[in-house]
ModelCIF file with pLDDT and N, C-alpha, C, O atoms, coordinates in Angstrom:
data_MODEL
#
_entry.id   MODEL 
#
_entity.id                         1 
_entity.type                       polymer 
_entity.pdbx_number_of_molecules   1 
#
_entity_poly.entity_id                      1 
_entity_poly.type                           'polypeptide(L)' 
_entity_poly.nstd_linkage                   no 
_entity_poly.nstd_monomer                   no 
_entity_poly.pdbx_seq_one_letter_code       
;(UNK)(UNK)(UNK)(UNK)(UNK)(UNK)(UNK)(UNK)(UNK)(UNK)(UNK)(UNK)(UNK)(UNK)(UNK)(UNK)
(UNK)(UNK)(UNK)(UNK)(UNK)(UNK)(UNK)(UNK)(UNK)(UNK)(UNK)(UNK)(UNK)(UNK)(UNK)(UNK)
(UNK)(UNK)(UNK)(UNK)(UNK)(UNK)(UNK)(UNK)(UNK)(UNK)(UNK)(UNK)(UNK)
;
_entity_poly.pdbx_seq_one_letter_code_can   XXXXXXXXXXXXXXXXXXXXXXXXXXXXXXXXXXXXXXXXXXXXX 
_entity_poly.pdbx_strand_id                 A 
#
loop_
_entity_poly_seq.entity_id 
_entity_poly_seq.num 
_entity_poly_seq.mon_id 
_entity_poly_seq.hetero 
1 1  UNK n 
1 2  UNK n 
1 3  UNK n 
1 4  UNK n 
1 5  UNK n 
1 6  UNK n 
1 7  UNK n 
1 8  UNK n 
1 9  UNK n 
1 10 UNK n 
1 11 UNK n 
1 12 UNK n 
1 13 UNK n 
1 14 UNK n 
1 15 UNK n 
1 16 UNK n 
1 17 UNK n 
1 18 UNK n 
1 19 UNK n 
1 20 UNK n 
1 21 UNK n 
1 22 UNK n 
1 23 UNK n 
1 24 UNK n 
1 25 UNK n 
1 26 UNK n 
1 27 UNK n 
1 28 UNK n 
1 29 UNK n 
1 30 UNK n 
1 31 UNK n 
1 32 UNK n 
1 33 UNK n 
1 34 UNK n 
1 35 UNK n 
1 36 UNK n 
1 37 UNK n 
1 38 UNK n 
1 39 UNK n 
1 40 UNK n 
1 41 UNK n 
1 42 UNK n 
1 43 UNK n 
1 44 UNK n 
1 45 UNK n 
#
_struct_asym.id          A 
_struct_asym.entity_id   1 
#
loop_
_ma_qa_metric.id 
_ma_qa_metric.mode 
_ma_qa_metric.name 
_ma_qa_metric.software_group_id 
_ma_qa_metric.type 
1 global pLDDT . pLDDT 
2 local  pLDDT . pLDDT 
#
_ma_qa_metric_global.metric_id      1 
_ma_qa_metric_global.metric_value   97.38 
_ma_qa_metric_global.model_id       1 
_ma_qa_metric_global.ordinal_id     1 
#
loop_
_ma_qa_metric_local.label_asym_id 
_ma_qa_metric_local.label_comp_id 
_ma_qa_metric_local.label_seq_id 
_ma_qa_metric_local.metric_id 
_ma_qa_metric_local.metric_value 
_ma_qa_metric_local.model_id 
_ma_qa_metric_local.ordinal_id 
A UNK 1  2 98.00 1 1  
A UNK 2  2 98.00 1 2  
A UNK 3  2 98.00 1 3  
A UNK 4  2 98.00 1 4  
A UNK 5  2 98.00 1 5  
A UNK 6  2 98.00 1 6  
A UNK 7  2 98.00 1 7  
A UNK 8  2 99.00 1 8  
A UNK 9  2 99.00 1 9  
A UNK 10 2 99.00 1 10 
A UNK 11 2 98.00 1 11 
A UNK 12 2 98.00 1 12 
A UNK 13 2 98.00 1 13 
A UNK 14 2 97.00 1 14 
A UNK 15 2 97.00 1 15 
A UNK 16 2 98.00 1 16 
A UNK 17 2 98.00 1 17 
A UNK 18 2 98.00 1 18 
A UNK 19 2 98.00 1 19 
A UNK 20 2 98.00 1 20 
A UNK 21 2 98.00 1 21 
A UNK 22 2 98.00 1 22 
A UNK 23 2 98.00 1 23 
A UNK 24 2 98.00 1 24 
A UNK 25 2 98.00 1 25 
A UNK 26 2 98.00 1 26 
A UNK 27 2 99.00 1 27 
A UNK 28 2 98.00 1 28 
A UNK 29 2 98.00 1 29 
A UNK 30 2 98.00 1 30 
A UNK 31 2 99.00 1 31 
A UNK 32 2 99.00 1 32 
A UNK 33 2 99.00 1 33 
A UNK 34 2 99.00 1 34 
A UNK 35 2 99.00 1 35 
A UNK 36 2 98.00 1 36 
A UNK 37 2 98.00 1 37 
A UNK 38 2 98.00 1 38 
A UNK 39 2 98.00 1 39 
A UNK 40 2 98.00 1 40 
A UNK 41 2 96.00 1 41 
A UNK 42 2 93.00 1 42 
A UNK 43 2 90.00 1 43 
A UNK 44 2 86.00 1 44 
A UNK 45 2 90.00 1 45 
#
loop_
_atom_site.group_PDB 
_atom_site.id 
_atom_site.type_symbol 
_atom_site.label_atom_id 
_atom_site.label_alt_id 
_atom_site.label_comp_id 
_atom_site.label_asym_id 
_atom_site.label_entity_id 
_atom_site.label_seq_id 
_atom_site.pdbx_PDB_ins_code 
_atom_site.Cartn_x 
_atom_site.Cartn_y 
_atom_site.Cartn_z 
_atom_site.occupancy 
_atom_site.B_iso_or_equiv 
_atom_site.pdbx_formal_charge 
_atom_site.auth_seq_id 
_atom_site.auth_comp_id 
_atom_site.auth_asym_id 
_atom_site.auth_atom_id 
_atom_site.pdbx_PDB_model_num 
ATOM 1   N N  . UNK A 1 1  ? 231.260 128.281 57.799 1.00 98.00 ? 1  UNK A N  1 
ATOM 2   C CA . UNK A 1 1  ? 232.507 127.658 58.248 1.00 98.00 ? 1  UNK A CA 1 
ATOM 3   C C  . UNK A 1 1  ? 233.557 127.654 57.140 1.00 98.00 ? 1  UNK A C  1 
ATOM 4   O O  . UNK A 1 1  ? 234.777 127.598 57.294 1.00 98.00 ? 1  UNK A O  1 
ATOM 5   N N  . UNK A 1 2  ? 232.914 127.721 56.064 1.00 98.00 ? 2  UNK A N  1 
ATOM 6   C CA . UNK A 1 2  ? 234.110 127.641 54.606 1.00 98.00 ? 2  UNK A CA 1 
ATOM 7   C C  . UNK A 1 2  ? 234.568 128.995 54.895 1.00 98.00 ? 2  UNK A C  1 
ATOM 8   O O  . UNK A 1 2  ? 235.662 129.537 55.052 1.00 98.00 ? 2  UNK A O  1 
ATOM 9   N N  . UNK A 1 3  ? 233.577 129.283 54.906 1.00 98.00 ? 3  UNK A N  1 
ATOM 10  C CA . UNK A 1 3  ? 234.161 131.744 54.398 1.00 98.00 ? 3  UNK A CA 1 
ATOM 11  C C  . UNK A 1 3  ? 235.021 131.326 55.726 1.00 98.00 ? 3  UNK A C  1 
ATOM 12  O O  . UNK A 1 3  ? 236.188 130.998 55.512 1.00 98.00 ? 3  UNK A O  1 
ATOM 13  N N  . UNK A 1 4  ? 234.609 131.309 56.917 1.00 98.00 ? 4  UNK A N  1 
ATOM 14  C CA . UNK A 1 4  ? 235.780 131.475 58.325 1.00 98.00 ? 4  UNK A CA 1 
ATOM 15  C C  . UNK A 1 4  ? 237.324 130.851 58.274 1.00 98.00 ? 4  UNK A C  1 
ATOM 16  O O  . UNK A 1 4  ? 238.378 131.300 58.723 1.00 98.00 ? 4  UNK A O  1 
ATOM 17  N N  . UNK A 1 5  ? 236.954 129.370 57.383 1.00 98.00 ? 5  UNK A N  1 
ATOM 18  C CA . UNK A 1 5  ? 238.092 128.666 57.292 1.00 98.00 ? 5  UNK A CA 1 
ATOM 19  C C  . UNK A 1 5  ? 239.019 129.319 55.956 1.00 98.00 ? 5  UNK A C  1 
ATOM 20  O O  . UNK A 1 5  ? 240.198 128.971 55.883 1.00 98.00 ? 5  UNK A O  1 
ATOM 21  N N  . UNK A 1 6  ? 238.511 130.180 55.004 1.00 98.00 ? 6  UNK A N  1 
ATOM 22  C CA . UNK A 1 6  ? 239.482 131.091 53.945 1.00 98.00 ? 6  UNK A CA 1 
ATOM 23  C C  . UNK A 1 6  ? 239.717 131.930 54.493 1.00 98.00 ? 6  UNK A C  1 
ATOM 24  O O  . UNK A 1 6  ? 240.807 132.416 54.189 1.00 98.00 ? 6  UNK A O  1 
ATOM 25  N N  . UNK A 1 7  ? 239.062 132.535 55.425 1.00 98.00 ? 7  UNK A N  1 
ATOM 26  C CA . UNK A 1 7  ? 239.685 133.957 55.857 1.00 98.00 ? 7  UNK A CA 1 
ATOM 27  C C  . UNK A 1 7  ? 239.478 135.101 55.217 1.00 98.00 ? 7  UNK A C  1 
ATOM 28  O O  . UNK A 1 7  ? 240.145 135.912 54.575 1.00 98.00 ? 7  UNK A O  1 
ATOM 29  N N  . UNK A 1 8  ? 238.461 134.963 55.534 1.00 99.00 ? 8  UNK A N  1 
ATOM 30  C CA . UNK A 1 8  ? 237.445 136.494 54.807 1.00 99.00 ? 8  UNK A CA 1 
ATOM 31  C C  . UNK A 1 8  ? 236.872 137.299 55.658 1.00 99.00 ? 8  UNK A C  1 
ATOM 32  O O  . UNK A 1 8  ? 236.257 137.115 56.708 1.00 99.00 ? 8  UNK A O  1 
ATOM 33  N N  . UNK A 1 9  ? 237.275 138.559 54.826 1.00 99.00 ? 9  UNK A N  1 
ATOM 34  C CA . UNK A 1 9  ? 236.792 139.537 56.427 1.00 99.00 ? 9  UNK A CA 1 
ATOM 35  C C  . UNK A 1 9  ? 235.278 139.992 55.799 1.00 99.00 ? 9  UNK A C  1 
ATOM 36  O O  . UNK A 1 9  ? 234.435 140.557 56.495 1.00 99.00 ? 9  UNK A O  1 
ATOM 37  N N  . UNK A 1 10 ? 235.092 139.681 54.487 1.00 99.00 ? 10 UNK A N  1 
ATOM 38  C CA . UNK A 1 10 ? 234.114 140.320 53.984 1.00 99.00 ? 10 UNK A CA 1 
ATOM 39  C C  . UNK A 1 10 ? 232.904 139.561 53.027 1.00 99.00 ? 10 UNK A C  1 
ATOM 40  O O  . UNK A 1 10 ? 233.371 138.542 52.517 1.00 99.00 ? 10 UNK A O  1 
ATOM 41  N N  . UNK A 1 11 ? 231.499 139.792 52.662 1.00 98.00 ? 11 UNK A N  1 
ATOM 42  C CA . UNK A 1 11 ? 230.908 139.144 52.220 1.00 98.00 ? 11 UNK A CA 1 
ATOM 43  C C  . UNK A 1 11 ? 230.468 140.201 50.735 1.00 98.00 ? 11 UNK A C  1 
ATOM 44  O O  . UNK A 1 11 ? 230.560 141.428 50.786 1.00 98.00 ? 11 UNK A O  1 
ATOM 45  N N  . UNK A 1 12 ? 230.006 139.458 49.501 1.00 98.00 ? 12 UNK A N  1 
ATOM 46  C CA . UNK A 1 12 ? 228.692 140.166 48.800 1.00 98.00 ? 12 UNK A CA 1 
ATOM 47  C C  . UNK A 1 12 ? 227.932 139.036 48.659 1.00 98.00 ? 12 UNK A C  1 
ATOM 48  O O  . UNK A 1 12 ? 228.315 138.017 48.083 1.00 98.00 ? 12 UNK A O  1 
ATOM 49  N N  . UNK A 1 13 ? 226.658 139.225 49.271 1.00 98.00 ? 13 UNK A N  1 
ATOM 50  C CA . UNK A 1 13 ? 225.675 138.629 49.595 1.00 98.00 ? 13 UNK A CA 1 
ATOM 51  C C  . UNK A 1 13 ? 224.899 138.275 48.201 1.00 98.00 ? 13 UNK A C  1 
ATOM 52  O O  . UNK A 1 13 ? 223.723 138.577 48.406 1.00 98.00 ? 13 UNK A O  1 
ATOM 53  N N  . UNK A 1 14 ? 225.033 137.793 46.940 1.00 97.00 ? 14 UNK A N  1 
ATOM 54  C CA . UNK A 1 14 ? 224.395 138.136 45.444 1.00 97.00 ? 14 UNK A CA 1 
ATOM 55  C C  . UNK A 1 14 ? 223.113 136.919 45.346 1.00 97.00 ? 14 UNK A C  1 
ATOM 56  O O  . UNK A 1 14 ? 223.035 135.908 46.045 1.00 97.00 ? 14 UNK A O  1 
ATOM 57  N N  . UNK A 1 15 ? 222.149 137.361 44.253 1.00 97.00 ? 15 UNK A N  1 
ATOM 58  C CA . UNK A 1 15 ? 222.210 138.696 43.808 1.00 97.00 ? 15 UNK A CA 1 
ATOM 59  C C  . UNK A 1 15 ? 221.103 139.351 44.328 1.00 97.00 ? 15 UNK A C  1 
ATOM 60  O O  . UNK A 1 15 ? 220.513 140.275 43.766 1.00 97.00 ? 15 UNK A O  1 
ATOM 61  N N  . UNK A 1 16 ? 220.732 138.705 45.765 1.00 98.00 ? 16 UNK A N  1 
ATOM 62  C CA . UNK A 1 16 ? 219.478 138.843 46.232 1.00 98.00 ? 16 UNK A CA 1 
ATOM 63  C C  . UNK A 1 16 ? 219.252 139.221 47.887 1.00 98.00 ? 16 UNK A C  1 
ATOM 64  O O  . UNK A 1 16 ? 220.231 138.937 48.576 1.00 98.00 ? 16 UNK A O  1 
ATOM 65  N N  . UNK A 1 17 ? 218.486 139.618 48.368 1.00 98.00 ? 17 UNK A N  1 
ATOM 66  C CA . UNK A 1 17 ? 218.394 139.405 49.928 1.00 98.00 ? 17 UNK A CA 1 
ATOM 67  C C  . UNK A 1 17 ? 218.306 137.524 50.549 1.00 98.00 ? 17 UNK A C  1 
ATOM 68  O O  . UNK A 1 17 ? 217.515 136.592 50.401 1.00 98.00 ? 17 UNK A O  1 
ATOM 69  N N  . UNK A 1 18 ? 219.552 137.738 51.233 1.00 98.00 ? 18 UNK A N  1 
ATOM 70  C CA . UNK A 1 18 ? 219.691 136.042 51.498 1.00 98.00 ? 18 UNK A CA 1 
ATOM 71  C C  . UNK A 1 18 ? 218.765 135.641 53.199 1.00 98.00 ? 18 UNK A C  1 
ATOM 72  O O  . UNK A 1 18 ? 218.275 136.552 53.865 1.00 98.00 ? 18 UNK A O  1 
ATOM 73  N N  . UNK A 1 19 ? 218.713 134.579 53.512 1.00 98.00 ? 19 UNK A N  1 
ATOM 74  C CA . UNK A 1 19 ? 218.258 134.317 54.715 1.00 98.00 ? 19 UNK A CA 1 
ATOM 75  C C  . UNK A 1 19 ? 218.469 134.884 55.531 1.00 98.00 ? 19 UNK A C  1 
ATOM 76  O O  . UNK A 1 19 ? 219.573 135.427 55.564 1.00 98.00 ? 19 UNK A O  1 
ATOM 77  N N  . UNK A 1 20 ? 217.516 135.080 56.662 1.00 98.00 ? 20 UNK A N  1 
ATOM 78  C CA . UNK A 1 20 ? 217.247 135.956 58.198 1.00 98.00 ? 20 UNK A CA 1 
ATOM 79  C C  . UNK A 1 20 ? 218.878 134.926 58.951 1.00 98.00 ? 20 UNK A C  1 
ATOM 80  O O  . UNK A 1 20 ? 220.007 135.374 59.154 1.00 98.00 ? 20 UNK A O  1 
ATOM 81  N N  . UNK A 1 21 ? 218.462 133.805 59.139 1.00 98.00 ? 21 UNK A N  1 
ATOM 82  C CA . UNK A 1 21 ? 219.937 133.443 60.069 1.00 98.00 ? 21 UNK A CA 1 
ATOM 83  C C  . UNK A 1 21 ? 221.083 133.362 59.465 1.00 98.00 ? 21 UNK A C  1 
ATOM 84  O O  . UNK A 1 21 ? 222.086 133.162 60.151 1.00 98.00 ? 21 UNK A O  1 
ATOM 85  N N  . UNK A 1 22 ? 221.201 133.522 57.842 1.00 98.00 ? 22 UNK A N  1 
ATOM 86  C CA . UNK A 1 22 ? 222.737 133.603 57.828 1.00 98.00 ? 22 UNK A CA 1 
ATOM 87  C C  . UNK A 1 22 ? 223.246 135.388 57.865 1.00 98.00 ? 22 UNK A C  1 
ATOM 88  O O  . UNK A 1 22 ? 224.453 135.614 57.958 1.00 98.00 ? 22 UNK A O  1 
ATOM 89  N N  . UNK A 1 23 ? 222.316 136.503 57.793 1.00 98.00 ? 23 UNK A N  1 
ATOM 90  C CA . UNK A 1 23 ? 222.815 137.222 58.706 1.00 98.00 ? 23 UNK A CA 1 
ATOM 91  C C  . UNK A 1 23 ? 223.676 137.596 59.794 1.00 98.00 ? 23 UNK A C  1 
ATOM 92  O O  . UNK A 1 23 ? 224.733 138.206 59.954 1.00 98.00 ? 23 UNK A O  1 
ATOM 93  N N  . UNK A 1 24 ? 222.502 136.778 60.727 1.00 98.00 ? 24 UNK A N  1 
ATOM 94  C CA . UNK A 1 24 ? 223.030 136.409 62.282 1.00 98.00 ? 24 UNK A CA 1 
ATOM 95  C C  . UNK A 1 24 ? 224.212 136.027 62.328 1.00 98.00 ? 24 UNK A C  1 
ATOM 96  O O  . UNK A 1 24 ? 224.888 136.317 63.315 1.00 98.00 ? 24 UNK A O  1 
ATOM 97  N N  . UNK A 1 25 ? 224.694 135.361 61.387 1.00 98.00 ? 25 UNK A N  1 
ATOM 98  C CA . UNK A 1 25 ? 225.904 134.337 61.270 1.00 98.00 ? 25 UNK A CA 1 
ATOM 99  C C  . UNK A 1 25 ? 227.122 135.464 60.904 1.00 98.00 ? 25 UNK A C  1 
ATOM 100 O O  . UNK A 1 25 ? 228.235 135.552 61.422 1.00 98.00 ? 25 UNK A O  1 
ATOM 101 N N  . UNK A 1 26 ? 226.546 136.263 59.873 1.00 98.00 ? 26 UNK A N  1 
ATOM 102 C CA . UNK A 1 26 ? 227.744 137.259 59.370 1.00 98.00 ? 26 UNK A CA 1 
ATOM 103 C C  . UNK A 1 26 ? 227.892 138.396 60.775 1.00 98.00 ? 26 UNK A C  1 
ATOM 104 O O  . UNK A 1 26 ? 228.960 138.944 61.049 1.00 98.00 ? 26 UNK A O  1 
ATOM 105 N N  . UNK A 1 27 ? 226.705 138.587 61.503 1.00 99.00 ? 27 UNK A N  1 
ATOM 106 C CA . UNK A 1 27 ? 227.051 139.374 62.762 1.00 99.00 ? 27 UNK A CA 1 
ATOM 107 C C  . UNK A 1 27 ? 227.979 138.579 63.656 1.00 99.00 ? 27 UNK A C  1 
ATOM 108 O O  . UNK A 1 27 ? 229.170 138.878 63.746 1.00 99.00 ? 27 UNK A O  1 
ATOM 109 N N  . UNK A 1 28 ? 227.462 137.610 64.289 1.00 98.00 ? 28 UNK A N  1 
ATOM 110 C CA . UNK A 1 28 ? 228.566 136.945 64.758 1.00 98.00 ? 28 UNK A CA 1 
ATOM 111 C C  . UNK A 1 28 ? 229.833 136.536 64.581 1.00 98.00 ? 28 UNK A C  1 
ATOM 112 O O  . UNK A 1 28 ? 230.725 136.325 65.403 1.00 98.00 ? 28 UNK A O  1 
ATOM 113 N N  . UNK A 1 29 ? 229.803 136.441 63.298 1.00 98.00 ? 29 UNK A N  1 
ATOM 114 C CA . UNK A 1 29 ? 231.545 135.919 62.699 1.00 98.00 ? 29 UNK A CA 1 
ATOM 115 C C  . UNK A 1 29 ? 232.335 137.291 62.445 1.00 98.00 ? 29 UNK A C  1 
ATOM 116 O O  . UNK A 1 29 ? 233.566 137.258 62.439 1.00 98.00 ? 29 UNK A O  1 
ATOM 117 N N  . UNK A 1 30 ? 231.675 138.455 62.244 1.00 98.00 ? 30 UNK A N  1 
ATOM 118 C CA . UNK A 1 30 ? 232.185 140.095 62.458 1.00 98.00 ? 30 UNK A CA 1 
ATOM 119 C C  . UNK A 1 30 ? 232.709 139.893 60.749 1.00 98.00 ? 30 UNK A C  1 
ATOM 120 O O  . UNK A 1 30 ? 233.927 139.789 60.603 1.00 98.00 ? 30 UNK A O  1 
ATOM 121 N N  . UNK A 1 31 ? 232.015 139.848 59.738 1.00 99.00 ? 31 UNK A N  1 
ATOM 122 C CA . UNK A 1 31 ? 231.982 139.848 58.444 1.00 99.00 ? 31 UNK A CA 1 
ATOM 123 C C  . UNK A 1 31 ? 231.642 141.130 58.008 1.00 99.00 ? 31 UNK A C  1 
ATOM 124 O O  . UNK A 1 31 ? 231.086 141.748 58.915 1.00 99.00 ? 31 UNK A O  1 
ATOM 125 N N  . UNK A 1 32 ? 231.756 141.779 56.966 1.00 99.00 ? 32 UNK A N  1 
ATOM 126 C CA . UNK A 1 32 ? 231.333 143.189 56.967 1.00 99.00 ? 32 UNK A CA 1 
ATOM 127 C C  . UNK A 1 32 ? 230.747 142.892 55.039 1.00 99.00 ? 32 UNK A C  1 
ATOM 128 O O  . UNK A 1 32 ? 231.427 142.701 54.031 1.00 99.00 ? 32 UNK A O  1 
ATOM 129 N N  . UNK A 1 33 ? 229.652 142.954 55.182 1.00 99.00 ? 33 UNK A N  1 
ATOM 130 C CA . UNK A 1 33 ? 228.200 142.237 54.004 1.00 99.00 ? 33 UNK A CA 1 
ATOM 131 C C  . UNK A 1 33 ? 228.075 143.798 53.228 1.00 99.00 ? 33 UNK A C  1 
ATOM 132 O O  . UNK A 1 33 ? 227.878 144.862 53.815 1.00 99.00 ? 33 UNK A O  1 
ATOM 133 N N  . UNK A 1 34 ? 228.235 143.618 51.861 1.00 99.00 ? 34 UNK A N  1 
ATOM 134 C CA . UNK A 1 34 ? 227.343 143.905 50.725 1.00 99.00 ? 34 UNK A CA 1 
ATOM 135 C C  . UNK A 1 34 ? 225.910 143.002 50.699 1.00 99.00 ? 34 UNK A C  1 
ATOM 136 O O  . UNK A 1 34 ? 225.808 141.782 50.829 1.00 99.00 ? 34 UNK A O  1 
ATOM 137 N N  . UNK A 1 35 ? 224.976 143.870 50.514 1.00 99.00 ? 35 UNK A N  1 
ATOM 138 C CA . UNK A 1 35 ? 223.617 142.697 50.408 1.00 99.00 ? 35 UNK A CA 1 
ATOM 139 C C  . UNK A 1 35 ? 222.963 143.909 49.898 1.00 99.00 ? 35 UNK A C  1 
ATOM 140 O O  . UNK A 1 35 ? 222.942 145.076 50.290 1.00 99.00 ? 35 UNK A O  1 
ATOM 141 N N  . UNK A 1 36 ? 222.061 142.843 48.208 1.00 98.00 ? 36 UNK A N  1 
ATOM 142 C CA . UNK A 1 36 ? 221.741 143.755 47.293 1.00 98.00 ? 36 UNK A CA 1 
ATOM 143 C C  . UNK A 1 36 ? 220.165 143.163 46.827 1.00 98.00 ? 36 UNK A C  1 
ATOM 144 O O  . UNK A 1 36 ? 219.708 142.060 47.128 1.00 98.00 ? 36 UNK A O  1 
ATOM 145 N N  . UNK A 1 37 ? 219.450 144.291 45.964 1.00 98.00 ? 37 UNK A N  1 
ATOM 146 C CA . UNK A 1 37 ? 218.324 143.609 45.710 1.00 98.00 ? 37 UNK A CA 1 
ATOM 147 C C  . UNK A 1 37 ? 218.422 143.219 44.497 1.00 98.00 ? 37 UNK A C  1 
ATOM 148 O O  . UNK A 1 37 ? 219.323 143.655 43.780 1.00 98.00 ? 37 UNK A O  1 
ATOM 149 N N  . UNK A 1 38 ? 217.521 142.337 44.056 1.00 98.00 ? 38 UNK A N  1 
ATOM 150 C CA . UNK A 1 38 ? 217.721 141.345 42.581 1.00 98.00 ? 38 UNK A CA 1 
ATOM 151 C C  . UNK A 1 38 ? 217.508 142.444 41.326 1.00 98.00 ? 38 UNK A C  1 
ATOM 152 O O  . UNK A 1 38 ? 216.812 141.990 40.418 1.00 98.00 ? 38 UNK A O  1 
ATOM 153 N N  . UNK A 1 39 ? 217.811 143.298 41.203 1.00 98.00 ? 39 UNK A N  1 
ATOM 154 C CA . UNK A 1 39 ? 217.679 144.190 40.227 1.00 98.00 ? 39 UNK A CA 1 
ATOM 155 C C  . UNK A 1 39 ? 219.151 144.166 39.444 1.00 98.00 ? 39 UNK A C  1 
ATOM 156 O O  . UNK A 1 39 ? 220.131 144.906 39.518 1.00 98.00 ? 39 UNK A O  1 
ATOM 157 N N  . UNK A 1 40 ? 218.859 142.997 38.676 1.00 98.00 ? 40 UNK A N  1 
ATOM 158 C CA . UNK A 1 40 ? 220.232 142.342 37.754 1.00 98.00 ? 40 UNK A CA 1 
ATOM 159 C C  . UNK A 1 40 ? 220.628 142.203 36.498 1.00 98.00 ? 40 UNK A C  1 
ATOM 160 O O  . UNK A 1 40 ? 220.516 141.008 36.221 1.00 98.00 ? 40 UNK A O  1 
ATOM 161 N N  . UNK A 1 41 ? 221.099 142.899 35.446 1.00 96.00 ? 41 UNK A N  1 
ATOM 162 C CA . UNK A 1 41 ? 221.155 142.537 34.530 1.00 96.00 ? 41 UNK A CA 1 
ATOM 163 C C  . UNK A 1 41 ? 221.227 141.565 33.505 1.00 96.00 ? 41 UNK A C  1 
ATOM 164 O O  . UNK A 1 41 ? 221.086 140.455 34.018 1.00 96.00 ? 41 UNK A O  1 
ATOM 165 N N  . UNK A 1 42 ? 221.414 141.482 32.058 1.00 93.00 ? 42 UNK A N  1 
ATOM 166 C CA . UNK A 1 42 ? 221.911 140.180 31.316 1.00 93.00 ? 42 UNK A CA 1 
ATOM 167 C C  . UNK A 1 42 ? 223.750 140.119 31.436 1.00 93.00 ? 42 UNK A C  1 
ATOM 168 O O  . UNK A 1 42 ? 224.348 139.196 30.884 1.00 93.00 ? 42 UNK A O  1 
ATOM 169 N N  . UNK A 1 43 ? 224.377 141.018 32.077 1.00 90.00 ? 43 UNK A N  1 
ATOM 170 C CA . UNK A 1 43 ? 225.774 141.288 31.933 1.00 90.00 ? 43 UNK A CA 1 
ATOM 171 C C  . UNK A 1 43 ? 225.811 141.113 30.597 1.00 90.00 ? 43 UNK A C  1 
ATOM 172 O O  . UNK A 1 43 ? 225.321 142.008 29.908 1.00 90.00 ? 43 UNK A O  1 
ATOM 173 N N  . UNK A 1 44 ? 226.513 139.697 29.809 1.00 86.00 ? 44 UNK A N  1 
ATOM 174 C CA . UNK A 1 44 ? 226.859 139.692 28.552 1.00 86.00 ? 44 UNK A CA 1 
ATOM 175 C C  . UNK A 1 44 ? 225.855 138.769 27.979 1.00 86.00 ? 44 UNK A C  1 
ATOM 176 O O  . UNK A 1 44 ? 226.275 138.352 26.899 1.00 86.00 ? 44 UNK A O  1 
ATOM 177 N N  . UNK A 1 45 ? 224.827 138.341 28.241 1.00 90.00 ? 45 UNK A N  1 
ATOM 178 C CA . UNK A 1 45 ? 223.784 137.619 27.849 1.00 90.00 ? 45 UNK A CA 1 
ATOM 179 C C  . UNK A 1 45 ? 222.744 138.283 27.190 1.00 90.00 ? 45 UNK A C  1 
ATOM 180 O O  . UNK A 1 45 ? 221.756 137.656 26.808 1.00 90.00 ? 45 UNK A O  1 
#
């Protein structure tokens, strides 16, 4: 309801595979998802 209420057409799902129903949720709300597997670096750490 937050992402719908900013007005986002789009998701990245980080930094992991997220839940089976918030999927559902990005199908229904017509969101168009990056979704990645945890293969993550230290960036600057």
């Amino acid at each position: 309801n937050l992402i719908k209420k900013i007005g986002a057409t789009a998701l990245r799902l980080t930094h992991y595979p997220q839940g089976k129903y918030f999927y559902e949720l990005c199908d229904r709300n017509g969101l168009i998802v990056w979704t990645e597997i945890p293969l993550v670096g230290p960036g600057g750490y």
